[in-house]
N, C-alpha and C. Protein backbone atom coordinates (compact mmCIF):
# COMPACT_ATOMS: atom_id res chain seq x y z
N UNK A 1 -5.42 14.38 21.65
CA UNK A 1 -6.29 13.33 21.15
C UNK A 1 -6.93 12.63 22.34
N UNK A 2 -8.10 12.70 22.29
CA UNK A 2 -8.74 11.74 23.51
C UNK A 2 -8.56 10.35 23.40
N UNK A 3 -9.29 9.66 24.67
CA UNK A 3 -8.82 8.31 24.76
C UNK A 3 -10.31 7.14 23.81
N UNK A 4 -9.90 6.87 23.52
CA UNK A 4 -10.33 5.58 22.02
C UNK A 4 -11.50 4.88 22.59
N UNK A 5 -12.63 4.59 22.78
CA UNK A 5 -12.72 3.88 23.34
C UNK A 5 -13.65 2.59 22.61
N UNK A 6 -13.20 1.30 22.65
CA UNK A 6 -14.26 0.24 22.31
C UNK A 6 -15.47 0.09 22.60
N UNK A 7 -15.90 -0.83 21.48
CA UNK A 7 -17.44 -1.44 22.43
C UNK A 7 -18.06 -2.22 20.90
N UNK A 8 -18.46 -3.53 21.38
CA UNK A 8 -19.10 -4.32 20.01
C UNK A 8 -20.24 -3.69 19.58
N UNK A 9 -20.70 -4.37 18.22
CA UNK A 9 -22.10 -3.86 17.79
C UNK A 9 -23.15 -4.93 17.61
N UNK A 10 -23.62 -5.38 17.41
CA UNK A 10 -24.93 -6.18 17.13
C UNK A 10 -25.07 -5.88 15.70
N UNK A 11 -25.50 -6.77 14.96
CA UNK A 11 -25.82 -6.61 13.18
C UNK A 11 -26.87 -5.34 13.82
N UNK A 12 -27.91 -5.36 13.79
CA UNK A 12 -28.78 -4.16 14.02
C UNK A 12 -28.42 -2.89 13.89
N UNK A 13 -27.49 -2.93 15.02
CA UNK A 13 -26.60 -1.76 15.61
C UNK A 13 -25.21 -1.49 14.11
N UNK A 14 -24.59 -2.36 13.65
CA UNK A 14 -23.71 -1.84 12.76
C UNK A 14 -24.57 -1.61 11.58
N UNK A 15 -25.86 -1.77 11.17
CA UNK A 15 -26.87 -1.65 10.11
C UNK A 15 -26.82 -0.02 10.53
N UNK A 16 -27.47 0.13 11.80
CA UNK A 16 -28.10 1.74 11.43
C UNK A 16 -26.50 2.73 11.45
N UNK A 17 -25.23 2.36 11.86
CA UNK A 17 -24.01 3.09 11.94
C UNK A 17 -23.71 2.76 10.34
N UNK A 18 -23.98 2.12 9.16
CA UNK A 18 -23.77 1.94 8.03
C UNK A 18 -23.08 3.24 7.37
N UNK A 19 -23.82 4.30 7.17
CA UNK A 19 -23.29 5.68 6.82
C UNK A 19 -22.11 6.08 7.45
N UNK A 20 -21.77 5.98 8.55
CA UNK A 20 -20.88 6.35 9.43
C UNK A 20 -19.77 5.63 9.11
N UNK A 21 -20.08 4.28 8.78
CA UNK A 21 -18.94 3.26 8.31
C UNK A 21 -18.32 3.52 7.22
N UNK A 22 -19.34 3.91 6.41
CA UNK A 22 -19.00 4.30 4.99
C UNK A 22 -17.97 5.19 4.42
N UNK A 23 -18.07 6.72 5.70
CA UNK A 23 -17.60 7.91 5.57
C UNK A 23 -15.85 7.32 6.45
N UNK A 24 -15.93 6.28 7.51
CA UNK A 24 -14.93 5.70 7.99
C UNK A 24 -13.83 5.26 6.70
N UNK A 25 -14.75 4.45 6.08
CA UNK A 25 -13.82 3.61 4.95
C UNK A 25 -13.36 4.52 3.95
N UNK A 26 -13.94 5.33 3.50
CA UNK A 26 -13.27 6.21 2.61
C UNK A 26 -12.41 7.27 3.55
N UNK A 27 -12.59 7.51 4.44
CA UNK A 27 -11.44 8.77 4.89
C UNK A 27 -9.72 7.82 5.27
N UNK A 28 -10.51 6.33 6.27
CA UNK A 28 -9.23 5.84 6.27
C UNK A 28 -8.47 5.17 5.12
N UNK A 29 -9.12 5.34 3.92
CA UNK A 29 -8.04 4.59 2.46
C UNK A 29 -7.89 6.25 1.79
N UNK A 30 -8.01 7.42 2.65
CA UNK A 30 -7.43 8.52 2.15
C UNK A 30 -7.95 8.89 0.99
N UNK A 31 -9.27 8.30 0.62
CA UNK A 31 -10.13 8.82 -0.19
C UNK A 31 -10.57 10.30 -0.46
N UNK A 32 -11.43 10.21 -1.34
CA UNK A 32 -12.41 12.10 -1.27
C UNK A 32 -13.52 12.05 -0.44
N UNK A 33 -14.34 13.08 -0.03
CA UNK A 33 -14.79 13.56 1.02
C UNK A 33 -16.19 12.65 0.57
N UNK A 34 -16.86 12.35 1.64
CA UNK A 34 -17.95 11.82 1.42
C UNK A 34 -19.10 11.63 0.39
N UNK A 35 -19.61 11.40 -0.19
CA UNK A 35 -20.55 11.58 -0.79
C UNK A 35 -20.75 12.26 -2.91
N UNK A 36 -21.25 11.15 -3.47
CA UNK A 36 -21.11 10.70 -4.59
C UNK A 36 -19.84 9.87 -5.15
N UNK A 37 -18.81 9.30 -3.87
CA UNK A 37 -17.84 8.63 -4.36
C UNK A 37 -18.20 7.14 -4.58
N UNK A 38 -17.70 6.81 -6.28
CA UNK A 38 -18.12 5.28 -6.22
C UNK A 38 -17.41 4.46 -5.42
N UNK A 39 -16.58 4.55 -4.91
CA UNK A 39 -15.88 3.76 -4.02
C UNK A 39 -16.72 3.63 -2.16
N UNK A 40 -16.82 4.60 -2.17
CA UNK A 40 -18.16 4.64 -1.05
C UNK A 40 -19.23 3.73 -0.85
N UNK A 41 -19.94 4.47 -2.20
CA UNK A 41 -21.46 3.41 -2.65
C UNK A 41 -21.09 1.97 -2.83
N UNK A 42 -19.50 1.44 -3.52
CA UNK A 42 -19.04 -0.03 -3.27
C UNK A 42 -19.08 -0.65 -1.95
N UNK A 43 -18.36 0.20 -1.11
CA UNK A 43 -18.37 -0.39 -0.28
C UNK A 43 -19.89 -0.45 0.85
N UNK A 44 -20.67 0.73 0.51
CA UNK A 44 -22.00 0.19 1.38
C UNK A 44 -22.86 -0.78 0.74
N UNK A 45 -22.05 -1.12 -0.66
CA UNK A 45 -23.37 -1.92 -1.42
C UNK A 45 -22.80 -3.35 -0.50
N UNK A 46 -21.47 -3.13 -0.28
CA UNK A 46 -20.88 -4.72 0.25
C UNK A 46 -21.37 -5.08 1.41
N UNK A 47 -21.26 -4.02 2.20
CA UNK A 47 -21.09 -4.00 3.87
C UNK A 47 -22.49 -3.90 4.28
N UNK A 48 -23.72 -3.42 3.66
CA UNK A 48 -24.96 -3.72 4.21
C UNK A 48 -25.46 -4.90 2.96
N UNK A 49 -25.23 -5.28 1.75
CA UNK A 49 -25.85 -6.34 1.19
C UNK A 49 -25.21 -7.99 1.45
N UNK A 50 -24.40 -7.28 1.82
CA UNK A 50 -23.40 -9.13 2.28
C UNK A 50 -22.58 -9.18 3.41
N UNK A 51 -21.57 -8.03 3.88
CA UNK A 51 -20.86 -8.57 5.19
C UNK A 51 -21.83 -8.81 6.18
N UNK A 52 -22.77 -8.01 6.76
CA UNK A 52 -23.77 -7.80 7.46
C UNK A 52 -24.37 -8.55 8.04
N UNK A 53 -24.87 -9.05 6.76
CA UNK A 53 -25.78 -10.65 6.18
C UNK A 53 -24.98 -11.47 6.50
N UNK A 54 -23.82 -11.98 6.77
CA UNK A 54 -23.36 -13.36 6.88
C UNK A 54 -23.52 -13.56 8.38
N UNK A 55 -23.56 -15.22 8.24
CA UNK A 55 -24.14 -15.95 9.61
C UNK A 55 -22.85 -15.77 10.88
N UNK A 56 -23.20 -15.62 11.76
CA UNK A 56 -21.38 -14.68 13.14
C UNK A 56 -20.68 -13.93 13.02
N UNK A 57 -21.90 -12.29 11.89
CA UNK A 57 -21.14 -11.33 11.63
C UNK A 57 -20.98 -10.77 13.20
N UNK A 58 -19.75 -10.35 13.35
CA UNK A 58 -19.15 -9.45 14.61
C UNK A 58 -18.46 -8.06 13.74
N UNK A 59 -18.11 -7.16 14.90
CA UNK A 59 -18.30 -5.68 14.69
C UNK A 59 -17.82 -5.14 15.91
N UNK A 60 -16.20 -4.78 15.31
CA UNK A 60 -16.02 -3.73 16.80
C UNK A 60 -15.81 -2.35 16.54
N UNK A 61 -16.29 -1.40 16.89
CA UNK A 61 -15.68 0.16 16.89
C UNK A 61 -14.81 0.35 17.78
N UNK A 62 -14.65 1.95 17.37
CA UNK A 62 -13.31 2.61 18.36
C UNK A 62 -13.71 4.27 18.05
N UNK A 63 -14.15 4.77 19.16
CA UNK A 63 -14.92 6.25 18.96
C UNK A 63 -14.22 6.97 20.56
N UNK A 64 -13.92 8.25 19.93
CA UNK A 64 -13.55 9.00 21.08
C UNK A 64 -14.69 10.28 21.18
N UNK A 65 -15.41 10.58 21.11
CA UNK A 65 -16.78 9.72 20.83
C UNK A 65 -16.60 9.99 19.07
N UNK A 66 -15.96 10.66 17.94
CA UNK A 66 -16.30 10.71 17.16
C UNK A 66 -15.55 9.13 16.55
N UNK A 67 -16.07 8.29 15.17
CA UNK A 67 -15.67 6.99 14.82
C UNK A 67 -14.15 7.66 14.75
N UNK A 68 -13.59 6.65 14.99
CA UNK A 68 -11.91 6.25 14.75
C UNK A 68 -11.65 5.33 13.99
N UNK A 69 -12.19 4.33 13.67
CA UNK A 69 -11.87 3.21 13.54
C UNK A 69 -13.09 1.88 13.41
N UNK A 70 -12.87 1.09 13.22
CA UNK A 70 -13.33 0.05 13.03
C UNK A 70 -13.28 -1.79 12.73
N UNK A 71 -13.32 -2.73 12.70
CA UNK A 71 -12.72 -4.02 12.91
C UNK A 71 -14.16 -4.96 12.67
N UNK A 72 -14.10 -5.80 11.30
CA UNK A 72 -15.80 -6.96 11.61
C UNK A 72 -15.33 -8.05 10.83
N UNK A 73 -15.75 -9.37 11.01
CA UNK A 73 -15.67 -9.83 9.96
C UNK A 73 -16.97 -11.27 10.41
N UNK A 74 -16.72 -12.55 10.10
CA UNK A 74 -17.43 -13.50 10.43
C UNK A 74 -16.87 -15.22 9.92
N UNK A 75 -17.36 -16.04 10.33
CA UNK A 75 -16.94 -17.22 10.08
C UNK A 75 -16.78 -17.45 8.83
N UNK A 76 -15.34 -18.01 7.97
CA UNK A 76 -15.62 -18.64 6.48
C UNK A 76 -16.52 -19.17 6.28
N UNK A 77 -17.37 -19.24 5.02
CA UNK A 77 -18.19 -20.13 4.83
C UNK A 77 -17.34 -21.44 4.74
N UNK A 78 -17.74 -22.57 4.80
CA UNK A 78 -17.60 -24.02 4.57
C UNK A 78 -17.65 -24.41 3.15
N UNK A 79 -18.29 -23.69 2.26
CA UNK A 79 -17.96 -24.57 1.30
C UNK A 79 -17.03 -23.59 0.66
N UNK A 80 -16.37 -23.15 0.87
CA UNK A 80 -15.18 -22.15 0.26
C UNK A 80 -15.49 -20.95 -0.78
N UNK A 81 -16.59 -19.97 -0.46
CA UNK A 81 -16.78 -19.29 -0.98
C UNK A 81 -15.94 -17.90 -1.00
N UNK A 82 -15.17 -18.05 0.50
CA UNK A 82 -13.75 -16.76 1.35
C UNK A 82 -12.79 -17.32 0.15
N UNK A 83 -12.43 -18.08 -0.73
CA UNK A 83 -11.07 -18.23 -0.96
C UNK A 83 -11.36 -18.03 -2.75
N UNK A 84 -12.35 -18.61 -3.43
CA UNK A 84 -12.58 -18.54 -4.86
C UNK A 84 -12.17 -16.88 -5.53
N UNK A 85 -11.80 -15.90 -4.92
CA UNK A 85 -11.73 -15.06 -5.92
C UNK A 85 -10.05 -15.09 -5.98
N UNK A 86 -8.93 -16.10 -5.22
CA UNK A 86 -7.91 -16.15 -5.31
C UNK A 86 -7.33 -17.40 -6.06
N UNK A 87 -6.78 -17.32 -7.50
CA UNK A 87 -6.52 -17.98 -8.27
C UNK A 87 -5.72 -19.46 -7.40
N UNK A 88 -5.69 -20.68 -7.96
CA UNK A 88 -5.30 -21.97 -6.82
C UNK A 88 -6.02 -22.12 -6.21
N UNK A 89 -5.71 -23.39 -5.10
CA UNK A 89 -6.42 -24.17 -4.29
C UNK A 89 -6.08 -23.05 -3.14
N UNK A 90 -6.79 -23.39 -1.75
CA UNK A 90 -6.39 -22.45 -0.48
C UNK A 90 -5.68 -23.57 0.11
N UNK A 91 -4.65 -23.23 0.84
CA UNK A 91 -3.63 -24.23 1.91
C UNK A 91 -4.82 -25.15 2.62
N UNK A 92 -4.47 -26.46 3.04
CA UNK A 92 -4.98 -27.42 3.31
C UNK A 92 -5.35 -26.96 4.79
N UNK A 93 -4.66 -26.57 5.53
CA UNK A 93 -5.17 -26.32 7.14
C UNK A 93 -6.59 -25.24 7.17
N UNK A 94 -5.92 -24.53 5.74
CA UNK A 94 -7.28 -23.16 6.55
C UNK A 94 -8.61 -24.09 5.94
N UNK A 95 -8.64 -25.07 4.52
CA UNK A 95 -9.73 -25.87 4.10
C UNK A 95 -10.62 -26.70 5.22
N UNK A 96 -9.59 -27.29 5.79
CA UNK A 96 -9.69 -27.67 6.88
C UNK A 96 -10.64 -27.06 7.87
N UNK A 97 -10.25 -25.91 8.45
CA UNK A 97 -10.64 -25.46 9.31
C UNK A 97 -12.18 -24.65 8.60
N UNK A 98 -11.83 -24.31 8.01
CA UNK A 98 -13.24 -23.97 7.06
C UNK A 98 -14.53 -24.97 7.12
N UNK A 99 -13.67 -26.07 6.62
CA UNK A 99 -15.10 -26.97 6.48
C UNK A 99 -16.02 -27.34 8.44
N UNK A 100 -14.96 -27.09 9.34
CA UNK A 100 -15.27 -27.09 10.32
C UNK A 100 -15.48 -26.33 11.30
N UNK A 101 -16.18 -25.60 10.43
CA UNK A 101 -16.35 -23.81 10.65
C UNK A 101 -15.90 -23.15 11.66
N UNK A 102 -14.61 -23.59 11.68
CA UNK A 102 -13.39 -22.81 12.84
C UNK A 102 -12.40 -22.20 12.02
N UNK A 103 -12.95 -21.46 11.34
CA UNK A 103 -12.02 -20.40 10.60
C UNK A 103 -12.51 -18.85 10.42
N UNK A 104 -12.34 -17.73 11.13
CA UNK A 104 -12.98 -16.75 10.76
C UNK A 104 -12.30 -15.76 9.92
N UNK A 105 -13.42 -15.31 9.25
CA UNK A 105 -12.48 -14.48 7.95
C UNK A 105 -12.69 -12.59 8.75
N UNK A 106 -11.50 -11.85 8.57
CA UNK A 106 -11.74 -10.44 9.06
C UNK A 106 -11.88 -9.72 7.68
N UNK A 107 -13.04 -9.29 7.30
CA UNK A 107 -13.20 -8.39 6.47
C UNK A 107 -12.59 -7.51 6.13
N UNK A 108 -12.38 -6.34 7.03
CA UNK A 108 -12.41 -5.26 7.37
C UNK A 108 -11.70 -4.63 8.92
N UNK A 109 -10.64 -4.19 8.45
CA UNK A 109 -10.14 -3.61 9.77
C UNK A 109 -9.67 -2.05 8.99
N UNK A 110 -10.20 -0.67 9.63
CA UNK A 110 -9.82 0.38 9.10
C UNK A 110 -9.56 1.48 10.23
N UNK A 111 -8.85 2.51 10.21
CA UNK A 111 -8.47 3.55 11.31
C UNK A 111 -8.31 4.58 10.66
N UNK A 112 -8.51 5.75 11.27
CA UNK A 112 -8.43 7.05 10.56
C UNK A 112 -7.30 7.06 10.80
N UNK A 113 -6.53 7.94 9.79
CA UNK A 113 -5.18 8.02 10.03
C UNK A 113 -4.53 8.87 11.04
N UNK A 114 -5.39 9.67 11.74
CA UNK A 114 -4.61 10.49 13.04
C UNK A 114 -4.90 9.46 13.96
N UNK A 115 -5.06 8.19 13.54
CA UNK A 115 -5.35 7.05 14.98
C UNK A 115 -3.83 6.29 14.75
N UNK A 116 -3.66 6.20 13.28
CA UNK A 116 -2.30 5.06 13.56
C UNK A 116 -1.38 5.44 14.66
N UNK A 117 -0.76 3.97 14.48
CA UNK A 117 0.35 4.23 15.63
C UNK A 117 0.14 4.55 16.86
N UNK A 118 -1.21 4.25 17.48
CA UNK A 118 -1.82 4.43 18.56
C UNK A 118 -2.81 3.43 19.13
N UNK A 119 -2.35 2.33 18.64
CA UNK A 119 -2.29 1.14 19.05
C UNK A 119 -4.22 0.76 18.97
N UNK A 120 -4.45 1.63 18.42
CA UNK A 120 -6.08 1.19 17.82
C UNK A 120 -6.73 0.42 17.32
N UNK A 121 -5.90 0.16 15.92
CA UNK A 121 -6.12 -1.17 14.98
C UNK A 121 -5.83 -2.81 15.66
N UNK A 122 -4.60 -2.45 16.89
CA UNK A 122 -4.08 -3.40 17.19
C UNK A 122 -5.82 -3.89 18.67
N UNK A 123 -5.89 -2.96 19.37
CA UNK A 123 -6.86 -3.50 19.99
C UNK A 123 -8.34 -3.95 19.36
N UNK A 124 -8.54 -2.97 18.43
CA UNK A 124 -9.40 -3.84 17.21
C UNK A 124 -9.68 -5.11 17.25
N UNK A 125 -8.88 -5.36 16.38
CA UNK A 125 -8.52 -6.84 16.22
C UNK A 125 -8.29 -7.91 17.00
N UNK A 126 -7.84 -7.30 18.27
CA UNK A 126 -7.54 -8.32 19.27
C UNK A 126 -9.37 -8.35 20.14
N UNK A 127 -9.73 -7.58 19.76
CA UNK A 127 -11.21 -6.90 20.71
C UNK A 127 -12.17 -8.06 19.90
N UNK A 128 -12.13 -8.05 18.50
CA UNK A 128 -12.79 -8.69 17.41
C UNK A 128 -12.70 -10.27 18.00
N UNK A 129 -11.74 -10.59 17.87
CA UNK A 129 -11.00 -12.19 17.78
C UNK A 129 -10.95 -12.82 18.77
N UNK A 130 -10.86 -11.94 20.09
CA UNK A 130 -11.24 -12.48 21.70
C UNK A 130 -11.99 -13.28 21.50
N UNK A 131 -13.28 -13.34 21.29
CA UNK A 131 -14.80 -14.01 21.54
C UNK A 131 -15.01 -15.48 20.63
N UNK A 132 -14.16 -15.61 19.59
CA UNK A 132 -14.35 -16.27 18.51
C UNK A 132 -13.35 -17.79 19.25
N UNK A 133 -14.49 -18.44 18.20
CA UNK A 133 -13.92 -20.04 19.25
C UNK A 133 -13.03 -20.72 17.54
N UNK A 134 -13.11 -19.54 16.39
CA UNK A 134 -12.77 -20.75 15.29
C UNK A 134 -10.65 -20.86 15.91
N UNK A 135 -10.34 -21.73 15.35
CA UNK A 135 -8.70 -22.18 15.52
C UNK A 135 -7.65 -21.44 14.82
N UNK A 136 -8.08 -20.66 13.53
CA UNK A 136 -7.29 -19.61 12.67
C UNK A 136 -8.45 -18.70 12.19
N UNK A 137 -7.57 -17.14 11.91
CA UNK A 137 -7.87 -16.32 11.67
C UNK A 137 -7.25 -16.02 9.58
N UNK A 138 -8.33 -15.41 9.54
CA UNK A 138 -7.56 -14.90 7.38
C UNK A 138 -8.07 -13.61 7.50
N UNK A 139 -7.13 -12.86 7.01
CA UNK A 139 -7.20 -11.08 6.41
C UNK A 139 -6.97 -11.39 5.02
N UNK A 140 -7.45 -10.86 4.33
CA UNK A 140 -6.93 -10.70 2.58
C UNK A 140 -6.09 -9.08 2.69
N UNK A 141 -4.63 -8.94 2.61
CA UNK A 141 -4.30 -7.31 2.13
C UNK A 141 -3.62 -7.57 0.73
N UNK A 142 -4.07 -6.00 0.75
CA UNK A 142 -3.53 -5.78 -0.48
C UNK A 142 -1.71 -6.00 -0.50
N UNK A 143 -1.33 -6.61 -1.56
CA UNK A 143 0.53 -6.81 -1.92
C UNK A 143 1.46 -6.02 -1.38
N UNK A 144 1.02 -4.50 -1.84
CA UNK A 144 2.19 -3.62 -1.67
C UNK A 144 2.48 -2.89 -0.61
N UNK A 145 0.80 -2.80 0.23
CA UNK A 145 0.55 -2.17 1.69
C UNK A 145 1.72 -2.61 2.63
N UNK A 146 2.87 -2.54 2.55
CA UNK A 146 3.77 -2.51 3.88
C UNK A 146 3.24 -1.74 4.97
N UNK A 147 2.95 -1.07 5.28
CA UNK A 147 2.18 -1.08 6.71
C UNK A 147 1.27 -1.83 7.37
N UNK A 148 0.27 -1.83 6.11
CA UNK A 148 -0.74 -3.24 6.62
C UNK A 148 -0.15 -4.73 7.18
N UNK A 149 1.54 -4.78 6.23
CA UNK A 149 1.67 -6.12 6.32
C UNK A 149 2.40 -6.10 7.88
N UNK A 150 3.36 -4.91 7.71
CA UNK A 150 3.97 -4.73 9.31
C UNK A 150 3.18 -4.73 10.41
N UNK A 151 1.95 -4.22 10.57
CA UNK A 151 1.27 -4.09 11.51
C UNK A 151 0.40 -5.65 11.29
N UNK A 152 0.20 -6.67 10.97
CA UNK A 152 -0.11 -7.63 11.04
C UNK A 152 0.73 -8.68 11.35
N UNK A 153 2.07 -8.55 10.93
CA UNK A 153 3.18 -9.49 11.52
C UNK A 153 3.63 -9.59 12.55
N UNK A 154 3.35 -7.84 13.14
CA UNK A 154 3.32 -7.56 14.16
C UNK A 154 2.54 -8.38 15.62
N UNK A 155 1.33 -9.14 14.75
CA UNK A 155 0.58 -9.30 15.94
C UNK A 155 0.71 -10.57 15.73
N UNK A 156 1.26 -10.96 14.85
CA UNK A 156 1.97 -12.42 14.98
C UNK A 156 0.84 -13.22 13.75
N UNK A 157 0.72 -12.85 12.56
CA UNK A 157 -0.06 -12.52 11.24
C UNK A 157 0.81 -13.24 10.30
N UNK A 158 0.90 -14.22 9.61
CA UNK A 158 1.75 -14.37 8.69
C UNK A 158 1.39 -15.31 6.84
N UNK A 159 1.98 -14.68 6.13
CA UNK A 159 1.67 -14.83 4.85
C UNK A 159 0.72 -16.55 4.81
N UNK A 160 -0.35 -16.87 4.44
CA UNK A 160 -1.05 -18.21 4.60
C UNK A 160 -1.04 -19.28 3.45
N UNK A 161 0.64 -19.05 2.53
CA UNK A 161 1.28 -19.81 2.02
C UNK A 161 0.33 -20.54 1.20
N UNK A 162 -0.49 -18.90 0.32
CA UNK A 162 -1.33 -19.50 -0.39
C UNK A 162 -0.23 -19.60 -1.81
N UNK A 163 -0.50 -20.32 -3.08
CA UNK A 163 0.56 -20.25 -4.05
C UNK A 163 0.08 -18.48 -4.92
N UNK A 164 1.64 -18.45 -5.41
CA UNK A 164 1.45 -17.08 -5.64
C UNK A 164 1.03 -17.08 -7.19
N UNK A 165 0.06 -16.15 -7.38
CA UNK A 165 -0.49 -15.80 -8.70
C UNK A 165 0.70 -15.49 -9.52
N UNK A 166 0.56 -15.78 -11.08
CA UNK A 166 1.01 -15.08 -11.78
C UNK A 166 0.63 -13.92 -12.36
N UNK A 167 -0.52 -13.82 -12.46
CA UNK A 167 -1.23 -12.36 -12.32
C UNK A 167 -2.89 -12.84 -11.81
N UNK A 168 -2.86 -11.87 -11.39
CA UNK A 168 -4.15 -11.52 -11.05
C UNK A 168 -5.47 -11.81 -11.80
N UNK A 169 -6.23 -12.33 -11.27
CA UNK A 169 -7.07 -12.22 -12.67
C UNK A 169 -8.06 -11.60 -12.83
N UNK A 170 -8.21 -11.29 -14.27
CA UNK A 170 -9.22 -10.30 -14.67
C UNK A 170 -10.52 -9.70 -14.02
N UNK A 171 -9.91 -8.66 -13.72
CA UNK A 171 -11.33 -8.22 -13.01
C UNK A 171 -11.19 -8.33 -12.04
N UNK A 172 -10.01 -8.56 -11.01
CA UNK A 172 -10.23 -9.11 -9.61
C UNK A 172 -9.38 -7.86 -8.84
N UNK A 173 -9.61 -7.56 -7.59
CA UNK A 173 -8.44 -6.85 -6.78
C UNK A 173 -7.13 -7.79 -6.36
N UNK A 174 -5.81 -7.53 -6.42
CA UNK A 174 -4.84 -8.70 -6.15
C UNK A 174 -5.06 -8.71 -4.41
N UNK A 175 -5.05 -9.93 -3.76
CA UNK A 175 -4.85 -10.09 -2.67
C UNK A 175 -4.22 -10.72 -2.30
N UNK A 176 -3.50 -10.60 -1.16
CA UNK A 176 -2.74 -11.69 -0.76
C UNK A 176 -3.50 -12.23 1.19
N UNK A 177 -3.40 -13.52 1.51
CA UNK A 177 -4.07 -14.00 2.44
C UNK A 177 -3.09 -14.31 3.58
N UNK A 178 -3.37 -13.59 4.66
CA UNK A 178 -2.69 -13.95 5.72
C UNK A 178 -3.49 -14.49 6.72
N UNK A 179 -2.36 -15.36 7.53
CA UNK A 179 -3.29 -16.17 8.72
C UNK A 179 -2.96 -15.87 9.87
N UNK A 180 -3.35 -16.47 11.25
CA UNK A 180 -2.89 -16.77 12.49
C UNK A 180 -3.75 -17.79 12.84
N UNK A 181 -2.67 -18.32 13.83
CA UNK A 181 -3.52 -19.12 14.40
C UNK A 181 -4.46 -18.84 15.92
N UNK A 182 -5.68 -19.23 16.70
CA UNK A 182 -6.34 -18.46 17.74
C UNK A 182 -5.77 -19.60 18.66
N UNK A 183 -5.74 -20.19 18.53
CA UNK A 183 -5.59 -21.56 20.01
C UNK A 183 -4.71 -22.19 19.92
């Protein structure tokens, strides 16, 4: 396996790699092969009509030269638009930090799977979050992902003591919100 290598993108620059991202996100959630998957077309409808679009979107890759990986996200909005699809109020610190737009939300962190365990995701994220002046960090993972959650606790990531759903609600993906703090 060759050696990984980083480098940020510019909205511009992660606009025209869009396709590439696309074929990223479905191979690393172990999806089907490119093309006519609705899960695909979801996620480019997201990732070029809205992550993209938001105001301090950042964007890191990881290509040996072919993609490996990937890491973006951008500042919460302020008036709490990152937290409404999770049933309850959001914990008072991250509100906080939200309204004082020192909170950045990570979208998206994904790795092909002949990358895990090769410390990829972990420089990701740390590559992502360097530059950022907000005071805490939020991932939304999914509940049951024990790897996701290990490899985030790992980096010192921990549950953001939002109150726990009794179910999910309709129509929604279940998430659960983890934090750190940057400073």
């Amino acid at each position: 396996m060759a050696e990984v290598f980083l480098r940020r993108l510019t909205r511009w620059q992660a606009e025209t790699q869009r396709e590439s991202v696309a074929d990223l996100y479905v191979a690393a959630h172990d999806g089907p092969p490119a093309g006519g998957d609705p899960e695909r077309e979801a996620f480019l409808r997201r990732f070029a009509g809205y992550d993209i679009q938001r105001p301090g979107f950042e964007m890191v890759i990881g290509s040996d030269p072919a993609l490996a990986g990937c890491c973006y996200g951008y500042p919460a909005d302020r008036e709490g638009e990152w937290c409404r699809a999770l049933p309850g109020e959001a914990p008072a610190a991250l509100r906080e930090h939200a309204a004082a737009g020192r909170l950045f939300l990570i979208a998206e962190l994904m790795v092909l799977p002949a990358y895990r365990r090769t410390r990829v995701a972990t420089r990701l994220q740390e590559t992502l979050l360097i530059r950022s002046n907000a005071a805490q960090a939020i991932v939304f993972l999914a509940p049951g992902n024990e790897p996701a959650h290990a490899a985030f606790r790992s980096w010192g990531w921990r549950p953001a003591g939002w109150p726990e759903p009794a179910a999910a609600p309709p129509g929604s993906r279940e998430r659960q919100a983890w934090s750190r703090a940057l400073t």
